[in-house]
PDB file of N, CA and C in Angstrom:
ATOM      1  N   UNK A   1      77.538 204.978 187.648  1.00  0.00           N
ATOM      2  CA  UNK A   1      77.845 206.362 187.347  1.00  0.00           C
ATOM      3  C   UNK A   1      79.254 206.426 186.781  1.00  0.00           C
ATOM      4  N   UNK A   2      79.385 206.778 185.798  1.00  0.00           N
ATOM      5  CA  UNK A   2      80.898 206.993 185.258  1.00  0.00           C
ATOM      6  C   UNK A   2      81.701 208.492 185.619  1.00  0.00           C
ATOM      7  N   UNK A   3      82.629 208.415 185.632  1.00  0.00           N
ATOM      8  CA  UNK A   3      83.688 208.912 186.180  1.00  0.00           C
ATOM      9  C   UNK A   3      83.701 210.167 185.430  1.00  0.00           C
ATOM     10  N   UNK A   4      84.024 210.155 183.991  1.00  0.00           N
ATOM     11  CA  UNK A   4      83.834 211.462 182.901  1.00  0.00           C
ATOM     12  C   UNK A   4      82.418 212.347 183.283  1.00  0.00           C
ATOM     13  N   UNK A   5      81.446 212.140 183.507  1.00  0.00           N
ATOM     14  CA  UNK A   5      80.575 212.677 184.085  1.00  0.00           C
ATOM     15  C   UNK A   5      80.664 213.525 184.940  1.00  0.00           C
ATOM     16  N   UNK A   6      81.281 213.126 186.228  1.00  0.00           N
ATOM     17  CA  UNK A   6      81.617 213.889 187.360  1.00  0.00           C
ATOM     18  C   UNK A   6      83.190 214.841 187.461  1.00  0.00           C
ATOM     19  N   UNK A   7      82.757 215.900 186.524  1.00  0.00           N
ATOM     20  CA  UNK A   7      83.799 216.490 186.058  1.00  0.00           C
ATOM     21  C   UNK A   7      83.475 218.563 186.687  1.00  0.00           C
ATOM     22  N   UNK A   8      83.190 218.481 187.400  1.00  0.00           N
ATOM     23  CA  UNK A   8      83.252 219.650 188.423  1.00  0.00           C
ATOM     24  C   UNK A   8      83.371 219.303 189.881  1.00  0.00           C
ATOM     25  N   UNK A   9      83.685 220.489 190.212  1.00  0.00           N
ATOM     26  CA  UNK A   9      84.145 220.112 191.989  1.00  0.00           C
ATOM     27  C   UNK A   9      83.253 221.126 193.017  1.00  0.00           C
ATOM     28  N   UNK A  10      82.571 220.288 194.006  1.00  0.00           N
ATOM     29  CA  UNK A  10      81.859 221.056 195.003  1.00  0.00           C
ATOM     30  C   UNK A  10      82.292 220.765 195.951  1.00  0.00           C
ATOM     31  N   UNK A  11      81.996 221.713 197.326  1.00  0.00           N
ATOM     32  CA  UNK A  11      82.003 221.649 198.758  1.00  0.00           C
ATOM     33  C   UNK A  11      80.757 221.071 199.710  1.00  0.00           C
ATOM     34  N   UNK A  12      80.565 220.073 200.460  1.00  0.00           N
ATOM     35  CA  UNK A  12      79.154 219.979 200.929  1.00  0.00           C
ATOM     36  C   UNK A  12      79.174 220.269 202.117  1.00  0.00           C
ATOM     37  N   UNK A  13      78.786 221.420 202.733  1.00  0.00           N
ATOM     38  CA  UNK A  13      78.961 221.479 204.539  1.00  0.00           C
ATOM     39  C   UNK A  13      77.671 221.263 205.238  1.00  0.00           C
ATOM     40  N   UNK A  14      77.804 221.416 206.974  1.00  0.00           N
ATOM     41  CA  UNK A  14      76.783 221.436 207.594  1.00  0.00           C
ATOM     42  C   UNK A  14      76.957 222.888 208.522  1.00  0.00           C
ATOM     43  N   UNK A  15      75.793 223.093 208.879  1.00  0.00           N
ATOM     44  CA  UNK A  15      75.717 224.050 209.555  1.00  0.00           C
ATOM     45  C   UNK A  15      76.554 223.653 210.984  1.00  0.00           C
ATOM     46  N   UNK A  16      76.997 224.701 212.345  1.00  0.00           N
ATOM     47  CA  UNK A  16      76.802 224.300 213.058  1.00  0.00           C
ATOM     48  C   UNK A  16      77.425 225.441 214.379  1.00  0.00           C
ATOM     49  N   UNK A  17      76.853 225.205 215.147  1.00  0.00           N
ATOM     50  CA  UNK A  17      77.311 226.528 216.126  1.00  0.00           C
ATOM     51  C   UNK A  17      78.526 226.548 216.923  1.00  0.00           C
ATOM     52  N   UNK A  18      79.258 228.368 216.562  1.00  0.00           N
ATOM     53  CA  UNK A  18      80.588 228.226 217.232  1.00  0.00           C
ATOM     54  C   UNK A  18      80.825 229.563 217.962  1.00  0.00           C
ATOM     55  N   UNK A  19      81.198 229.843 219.019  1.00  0.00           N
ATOM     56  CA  UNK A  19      81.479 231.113 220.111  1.00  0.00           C
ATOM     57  C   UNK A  19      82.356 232.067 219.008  1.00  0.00           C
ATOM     58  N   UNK A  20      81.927 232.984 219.404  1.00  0.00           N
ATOM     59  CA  UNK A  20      82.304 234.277 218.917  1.00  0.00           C
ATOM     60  C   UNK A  20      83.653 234.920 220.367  1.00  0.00           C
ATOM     61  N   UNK A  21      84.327 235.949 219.572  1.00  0.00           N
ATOM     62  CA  UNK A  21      85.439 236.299 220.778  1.00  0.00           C
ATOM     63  C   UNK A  21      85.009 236.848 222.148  1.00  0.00           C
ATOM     64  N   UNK A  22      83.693 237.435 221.825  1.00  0.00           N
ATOM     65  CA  UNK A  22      82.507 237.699 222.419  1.00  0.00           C
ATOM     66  C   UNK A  22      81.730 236.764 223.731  1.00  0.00           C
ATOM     67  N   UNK A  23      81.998 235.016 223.230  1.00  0.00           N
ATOM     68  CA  UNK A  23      81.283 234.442 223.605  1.00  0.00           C
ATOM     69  C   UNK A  23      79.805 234.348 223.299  1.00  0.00           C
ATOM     70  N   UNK A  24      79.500 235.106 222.477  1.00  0.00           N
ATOM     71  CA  UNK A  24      78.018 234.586 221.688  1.00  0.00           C
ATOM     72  C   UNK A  24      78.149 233.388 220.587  1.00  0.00           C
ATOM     73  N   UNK A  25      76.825 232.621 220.756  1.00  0.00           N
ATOM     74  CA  UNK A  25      76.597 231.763 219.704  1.00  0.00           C
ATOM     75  C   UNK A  25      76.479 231.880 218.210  1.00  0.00           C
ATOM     76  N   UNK A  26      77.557 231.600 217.552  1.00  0.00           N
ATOM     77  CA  UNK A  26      77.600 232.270 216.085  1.00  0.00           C
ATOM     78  C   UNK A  26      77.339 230.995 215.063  1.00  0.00           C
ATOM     79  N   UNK A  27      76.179 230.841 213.991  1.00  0.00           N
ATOM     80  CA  UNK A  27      75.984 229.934 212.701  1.00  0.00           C
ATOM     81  C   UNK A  27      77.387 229.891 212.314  1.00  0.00           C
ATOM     82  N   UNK A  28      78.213 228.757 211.972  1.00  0.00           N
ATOM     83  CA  UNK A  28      79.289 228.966 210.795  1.00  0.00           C
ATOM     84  C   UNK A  28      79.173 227.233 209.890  1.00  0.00           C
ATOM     85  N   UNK A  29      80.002 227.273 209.128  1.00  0.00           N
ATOM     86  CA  UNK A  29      79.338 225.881 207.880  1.00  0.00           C
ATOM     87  C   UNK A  29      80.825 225.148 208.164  1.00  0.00           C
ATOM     88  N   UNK A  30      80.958 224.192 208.130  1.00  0.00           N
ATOM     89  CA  UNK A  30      81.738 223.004 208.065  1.00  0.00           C
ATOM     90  C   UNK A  30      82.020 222.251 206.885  1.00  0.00           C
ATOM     91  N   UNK A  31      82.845 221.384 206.642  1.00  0.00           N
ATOM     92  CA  UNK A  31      83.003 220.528 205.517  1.00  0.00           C
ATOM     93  C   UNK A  31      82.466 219.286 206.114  1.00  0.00           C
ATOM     94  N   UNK A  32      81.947 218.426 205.848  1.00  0.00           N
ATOM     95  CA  UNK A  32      81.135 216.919 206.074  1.00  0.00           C
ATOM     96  C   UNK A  32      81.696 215.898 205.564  1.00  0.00           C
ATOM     97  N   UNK A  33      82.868 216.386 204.622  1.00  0.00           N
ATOM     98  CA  UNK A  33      83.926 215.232 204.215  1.00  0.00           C
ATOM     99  C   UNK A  33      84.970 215.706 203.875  1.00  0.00           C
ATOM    100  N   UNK A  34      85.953 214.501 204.327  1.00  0.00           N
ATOM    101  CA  UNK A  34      87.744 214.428 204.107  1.00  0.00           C
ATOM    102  C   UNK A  34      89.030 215.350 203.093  1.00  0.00           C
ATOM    103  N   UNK A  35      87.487 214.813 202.062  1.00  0.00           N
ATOM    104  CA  UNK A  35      88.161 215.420 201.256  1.00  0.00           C
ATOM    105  C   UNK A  35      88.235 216.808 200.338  1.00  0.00           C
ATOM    106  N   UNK A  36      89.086 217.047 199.759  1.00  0.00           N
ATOM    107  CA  UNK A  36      89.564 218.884 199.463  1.00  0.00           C
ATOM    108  C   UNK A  36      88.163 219.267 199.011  1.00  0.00           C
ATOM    109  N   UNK A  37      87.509 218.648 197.907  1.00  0.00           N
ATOM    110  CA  UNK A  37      86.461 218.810 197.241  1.00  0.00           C
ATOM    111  C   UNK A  37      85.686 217.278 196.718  1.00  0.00           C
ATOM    112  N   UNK A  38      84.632 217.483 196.433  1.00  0.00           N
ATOM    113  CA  UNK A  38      83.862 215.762 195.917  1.00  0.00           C
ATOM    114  C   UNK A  38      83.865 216.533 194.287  1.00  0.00           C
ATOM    115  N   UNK A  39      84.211 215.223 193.437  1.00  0.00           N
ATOM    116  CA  UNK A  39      83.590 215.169 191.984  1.00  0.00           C
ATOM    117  C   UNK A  39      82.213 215.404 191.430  1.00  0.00           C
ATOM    118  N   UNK A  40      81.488 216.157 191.253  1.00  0.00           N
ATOM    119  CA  UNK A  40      80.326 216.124 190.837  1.00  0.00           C
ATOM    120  C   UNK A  40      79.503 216.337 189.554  1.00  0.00           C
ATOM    121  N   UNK A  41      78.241 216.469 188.954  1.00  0.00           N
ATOM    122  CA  UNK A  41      77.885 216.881 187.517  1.00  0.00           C
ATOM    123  C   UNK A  41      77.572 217.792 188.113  1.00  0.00           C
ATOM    124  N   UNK A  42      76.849 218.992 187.248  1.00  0.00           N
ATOM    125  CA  UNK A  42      76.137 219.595 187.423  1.00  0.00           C
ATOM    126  C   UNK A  42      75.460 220.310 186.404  1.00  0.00           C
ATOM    127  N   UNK A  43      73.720 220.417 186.669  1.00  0.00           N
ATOM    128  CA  UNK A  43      73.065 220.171 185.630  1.00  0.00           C
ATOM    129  C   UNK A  43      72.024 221.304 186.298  1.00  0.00           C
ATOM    130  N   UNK A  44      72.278 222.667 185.475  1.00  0.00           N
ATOM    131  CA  UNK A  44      71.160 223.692 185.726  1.00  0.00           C
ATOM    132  C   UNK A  44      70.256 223.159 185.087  1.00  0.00           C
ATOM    133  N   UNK A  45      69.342 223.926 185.453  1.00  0.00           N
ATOM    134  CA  UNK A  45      67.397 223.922 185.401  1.00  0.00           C
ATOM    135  C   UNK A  45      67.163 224.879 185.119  1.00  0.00           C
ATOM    136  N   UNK A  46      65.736 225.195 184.730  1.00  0.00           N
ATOM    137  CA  UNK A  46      65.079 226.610 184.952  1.00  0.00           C
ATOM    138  C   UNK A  46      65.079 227.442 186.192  1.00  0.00           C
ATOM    139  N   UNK A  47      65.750 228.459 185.869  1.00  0.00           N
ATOM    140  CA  UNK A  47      65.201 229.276 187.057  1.00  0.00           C
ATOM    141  C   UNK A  47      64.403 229.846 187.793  1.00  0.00           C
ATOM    142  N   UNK A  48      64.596 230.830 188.330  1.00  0.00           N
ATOM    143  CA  UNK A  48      63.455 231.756 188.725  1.00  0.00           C
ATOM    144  C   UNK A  48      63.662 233.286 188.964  1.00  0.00           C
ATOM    145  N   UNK A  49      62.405 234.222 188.979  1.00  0.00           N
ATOM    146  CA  UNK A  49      63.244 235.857 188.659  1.00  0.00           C
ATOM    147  C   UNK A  49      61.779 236.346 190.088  1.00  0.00           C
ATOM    148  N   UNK A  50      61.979 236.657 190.955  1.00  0.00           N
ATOM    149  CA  UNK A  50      60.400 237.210 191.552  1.00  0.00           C
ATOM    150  C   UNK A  50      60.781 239.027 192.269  1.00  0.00           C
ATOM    151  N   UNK A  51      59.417 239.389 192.249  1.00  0.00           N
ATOM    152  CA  UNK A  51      60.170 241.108 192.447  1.00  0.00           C
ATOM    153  C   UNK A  51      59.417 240.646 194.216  1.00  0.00           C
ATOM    154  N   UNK A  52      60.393 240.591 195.242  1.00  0.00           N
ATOM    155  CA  UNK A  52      59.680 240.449 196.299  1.00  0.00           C
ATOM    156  C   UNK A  52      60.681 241.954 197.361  1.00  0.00           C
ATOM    157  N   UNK A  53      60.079 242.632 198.216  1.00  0.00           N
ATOM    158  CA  UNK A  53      60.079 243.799 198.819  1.00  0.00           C
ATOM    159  C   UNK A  53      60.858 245.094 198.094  1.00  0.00           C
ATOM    160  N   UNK A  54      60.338 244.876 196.987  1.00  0.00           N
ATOM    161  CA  UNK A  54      60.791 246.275 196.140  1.00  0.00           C
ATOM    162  C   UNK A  54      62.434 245.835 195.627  1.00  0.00           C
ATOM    163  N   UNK A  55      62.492 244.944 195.066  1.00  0.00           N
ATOM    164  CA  UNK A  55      63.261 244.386 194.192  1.00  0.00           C
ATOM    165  C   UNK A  55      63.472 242.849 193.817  1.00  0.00           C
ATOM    166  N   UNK A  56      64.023 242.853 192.289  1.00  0.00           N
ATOM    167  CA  UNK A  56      63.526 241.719 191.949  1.00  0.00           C
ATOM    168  C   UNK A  56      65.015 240.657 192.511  1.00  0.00           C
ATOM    169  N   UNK A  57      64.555 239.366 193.072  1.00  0.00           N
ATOM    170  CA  UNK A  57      65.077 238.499 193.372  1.00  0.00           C
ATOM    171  C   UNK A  57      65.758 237.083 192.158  1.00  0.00           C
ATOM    172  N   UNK A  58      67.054 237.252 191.636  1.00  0.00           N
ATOM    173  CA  UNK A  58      67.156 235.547 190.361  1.00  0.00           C
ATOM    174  C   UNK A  58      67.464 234.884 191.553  1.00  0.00           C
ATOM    175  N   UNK A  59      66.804 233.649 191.091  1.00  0.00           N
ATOM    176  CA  UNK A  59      67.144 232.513 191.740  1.00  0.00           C
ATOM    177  C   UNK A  59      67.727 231.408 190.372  1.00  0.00           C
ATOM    178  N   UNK A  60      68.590 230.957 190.870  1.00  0.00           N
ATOM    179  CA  UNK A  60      69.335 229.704 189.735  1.00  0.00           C
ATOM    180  C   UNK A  60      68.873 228.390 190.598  1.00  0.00           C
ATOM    181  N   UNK A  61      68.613 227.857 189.791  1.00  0.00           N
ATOM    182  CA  UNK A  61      68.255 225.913 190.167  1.00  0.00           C
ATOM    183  C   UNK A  61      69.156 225.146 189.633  1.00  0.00           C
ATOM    184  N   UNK A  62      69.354 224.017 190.467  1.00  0.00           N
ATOM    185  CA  UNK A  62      70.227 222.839 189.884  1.00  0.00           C
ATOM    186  C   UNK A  62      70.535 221.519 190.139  1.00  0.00           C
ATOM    187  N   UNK A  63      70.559 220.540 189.567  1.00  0.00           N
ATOM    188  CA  UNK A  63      70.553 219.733 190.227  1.00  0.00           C
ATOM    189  C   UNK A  63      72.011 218.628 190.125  1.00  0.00           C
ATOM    190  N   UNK A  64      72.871 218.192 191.305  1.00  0.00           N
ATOM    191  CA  UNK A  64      74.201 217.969 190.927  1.00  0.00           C
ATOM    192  C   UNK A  64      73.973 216.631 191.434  1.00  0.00           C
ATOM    193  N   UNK A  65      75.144 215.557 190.652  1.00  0.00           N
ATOM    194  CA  UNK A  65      75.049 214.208 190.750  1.00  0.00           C
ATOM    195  C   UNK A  65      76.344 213.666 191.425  1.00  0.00           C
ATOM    196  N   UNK A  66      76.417 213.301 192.529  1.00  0.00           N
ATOM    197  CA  UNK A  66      77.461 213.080 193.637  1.00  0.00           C
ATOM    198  C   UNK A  66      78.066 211.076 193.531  1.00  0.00           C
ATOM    199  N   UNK A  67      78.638 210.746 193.769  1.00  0.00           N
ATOM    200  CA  UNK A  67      79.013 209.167 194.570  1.00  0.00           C
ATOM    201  C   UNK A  67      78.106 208.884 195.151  1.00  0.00           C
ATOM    202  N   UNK A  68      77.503 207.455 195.748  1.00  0.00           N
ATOM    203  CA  UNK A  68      77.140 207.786 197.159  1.00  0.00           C
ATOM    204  C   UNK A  68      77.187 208.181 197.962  1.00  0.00           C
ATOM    205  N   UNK A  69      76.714 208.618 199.211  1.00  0.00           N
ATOM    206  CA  UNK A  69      77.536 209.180 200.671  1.00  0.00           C
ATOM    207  C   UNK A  69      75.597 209.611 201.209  1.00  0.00           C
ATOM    208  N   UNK A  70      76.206 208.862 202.647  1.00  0.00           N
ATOM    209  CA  UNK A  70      74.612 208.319 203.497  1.00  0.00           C
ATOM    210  C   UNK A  70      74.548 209.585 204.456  1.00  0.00           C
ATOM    211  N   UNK A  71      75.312 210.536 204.300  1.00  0.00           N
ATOM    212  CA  UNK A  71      75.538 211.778 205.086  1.00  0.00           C
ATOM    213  C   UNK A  71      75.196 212.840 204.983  1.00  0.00           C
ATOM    214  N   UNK A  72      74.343 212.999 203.275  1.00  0.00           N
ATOM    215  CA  UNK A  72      73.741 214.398 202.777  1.00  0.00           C
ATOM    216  C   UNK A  72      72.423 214.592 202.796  1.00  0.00           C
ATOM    217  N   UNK A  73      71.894 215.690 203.917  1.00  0.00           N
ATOM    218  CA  UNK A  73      70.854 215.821 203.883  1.00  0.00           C
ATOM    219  C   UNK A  73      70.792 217.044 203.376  1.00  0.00           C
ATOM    220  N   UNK A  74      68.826 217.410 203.449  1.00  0.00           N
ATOM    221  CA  UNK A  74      68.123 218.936 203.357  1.00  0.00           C
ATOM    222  C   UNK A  74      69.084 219.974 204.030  1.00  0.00           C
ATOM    223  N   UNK A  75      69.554 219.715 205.061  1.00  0.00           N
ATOM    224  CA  UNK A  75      70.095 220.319 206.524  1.00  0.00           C
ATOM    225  C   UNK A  75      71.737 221.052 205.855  1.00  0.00           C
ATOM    226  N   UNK A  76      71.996 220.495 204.945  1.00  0.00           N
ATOM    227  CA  UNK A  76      73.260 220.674 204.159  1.00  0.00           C
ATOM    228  C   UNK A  76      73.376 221.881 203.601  1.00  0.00           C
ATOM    229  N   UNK A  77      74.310 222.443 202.998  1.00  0.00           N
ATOM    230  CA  UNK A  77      74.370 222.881 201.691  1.00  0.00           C
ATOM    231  C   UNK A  77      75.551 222.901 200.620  1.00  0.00           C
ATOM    232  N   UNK A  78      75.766 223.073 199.501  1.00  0.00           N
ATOM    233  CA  UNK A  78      76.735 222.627 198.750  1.00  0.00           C
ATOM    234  C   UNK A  78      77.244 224.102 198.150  1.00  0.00           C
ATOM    235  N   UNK A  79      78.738 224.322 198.086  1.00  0.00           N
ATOM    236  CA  UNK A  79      79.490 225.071 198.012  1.00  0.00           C
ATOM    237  C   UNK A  79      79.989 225.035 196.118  1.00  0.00           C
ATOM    238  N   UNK A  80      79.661 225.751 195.271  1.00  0.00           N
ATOM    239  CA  UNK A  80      79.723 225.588 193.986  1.00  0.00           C
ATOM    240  C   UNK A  80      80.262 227.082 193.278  1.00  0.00           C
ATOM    241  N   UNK A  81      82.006 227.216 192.813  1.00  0.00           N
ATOM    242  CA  UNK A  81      81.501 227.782 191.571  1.00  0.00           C
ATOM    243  C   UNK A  81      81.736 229.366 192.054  1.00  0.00           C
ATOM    244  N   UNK A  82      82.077 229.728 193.679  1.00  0.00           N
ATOM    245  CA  UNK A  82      81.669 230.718 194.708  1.00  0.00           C
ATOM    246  C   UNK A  82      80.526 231.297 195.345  1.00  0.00           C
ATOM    247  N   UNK A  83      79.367 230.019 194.842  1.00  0.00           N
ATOM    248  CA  UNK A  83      77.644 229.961 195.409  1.00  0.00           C
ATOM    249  C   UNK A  83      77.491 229.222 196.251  1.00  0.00           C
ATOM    250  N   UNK A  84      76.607 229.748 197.028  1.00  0.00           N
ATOM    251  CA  UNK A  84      75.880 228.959 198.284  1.00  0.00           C
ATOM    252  C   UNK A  84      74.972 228.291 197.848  1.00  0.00           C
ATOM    253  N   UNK A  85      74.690 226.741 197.677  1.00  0.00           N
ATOM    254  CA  UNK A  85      73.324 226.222 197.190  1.00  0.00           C
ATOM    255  C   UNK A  85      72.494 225.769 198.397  1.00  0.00           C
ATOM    256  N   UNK A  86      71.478 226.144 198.423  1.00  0.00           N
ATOM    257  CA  UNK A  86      70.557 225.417 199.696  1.00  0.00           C
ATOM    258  C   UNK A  86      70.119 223.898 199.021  1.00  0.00           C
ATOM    259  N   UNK A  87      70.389 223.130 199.930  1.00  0.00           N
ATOM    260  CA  UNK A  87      69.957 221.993 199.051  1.00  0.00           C
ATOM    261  C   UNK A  87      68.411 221.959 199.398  1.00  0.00           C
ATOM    262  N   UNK A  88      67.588 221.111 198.699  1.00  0.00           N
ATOM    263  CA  UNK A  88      65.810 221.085 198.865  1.00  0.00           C
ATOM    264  C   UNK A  88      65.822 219.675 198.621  1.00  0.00           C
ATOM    265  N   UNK A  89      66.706 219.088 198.033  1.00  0.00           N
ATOM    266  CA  UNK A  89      66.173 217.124 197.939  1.00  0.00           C
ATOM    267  C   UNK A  89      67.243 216.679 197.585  1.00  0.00           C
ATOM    268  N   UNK A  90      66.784 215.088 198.306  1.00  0.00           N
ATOM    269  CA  UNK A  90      68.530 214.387 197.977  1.00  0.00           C
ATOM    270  C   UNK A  90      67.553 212.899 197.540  1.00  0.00           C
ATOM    271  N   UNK A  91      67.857 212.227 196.503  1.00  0.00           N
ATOM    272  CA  UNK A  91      67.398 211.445 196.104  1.00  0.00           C
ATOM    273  C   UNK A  91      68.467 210.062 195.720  1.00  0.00           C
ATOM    274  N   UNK A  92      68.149 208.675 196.247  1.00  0.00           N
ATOM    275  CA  UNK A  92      69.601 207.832 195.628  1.00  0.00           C
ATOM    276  C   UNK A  92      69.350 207.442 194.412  1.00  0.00           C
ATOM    277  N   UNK A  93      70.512 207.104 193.361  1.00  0.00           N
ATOM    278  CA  UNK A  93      70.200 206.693 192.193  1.00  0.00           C
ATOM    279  C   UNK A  93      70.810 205.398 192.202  1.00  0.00           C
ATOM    280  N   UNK A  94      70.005 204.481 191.351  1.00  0.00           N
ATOM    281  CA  UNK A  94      70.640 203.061 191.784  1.00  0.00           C
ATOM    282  C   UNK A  94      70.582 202.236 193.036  1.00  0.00           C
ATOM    283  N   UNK A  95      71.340 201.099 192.991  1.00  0.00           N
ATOM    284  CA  UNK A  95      71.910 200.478 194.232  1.00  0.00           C
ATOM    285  C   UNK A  95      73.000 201.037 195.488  1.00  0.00           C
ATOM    286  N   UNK A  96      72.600 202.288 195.826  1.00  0.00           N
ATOM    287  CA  UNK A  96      73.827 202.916 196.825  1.00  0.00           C
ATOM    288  C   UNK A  96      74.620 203.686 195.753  1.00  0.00           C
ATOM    289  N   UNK A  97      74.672 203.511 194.522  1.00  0.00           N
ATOM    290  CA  UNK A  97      75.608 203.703 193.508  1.00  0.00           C
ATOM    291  C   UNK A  97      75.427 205.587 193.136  1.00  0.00           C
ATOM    292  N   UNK A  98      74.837 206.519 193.314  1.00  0.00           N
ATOM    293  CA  UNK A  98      74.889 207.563 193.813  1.00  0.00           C
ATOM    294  C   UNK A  98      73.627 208.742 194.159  1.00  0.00           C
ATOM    295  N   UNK A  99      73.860 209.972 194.438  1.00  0.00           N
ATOM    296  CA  UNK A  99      73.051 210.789 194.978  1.00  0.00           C
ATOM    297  C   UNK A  99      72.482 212.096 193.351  1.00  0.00           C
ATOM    298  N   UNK A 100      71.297 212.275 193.686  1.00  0.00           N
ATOM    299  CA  UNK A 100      70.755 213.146 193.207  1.00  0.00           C
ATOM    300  C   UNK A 100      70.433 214.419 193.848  1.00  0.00           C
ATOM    301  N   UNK A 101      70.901 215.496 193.830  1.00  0.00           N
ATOM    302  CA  UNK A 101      70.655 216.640 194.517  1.00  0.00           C
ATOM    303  C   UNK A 101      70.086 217.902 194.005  1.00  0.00           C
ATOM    304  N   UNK A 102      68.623 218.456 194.419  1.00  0.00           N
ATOM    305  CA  UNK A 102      68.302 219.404 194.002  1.00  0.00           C
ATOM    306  C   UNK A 102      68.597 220.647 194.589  1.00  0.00           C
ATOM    307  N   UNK A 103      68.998 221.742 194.320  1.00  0.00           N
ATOM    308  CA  UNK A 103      69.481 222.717 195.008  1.00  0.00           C
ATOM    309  C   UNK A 103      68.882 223.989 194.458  1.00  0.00           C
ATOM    310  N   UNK A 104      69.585 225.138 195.048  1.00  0.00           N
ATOM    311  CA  UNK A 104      69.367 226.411 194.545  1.00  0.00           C
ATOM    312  C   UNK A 104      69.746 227.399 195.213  1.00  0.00           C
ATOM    313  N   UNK A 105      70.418 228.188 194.158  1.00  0.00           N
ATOM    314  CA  UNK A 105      71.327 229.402 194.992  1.00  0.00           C
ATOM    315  C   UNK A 105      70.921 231.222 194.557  1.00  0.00           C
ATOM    316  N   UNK A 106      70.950 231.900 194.850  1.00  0.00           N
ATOM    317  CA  UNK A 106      70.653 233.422 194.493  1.00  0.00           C
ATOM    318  C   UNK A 106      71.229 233.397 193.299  1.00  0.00           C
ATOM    319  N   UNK A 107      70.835 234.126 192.556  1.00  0.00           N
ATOM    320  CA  UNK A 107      71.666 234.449 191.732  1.00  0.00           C
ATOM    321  C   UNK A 107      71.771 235.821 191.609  1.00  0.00           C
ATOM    322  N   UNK A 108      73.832 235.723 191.208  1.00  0.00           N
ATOM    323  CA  UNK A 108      73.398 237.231 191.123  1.00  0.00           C
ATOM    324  C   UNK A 108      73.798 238.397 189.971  1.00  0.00           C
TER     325      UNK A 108
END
């Protein structure tokens, strides 16, 4: 994977549960690595437009090309751009040599 390629910057977190002032159990997202941001491509797709409970829903698709790293799952999601992407597949490319990620975020 060459270097010029990976010329945008994402966030990849995990979910994970944290007390509220309250003491209730609250969802909040984490970073999953060190560093400020990872190098990545990123390569929209076709989208999608659906009218579901009395309005119509865009959805944007995409799929971004990472380093390796044995740490990114479904369970993830990637921070892009000021979008939330749900990731849906992580695929390796090569020898360890890097990740394929399909995602998708609202659009809005």
């Amino acid at each position: 994977m060459r270097a010029g390629e990976l010329n945008r910057s994402i966030v990849i977190q995990a979910a994970t549960v944290a007390q509220n002032d309250f003491g209730e159990d609250v969802e909040t997202w984490i970073k999953i690595h060190t560093d400020t941001t990872l190098p990545a491509k990123f390569m929209p797709q076709r989208g999608d437009e659906r009218f579901t409970a009395q309005q119509v829903v865009d959805k944007a698709v995409a799929v971004f090309k990472i380093r390796w790293r044995d740490d990114v799952t479904v369970e993830n999601r990637i921070v892009y751009d000021g979008h939330d992407w749900d990731i849906h597949d992580v695929r390796p490319l090569g020898n360890r040599e890097g990740l394929e990620i399909d995602a998708s975020a609202r659009a809005e």
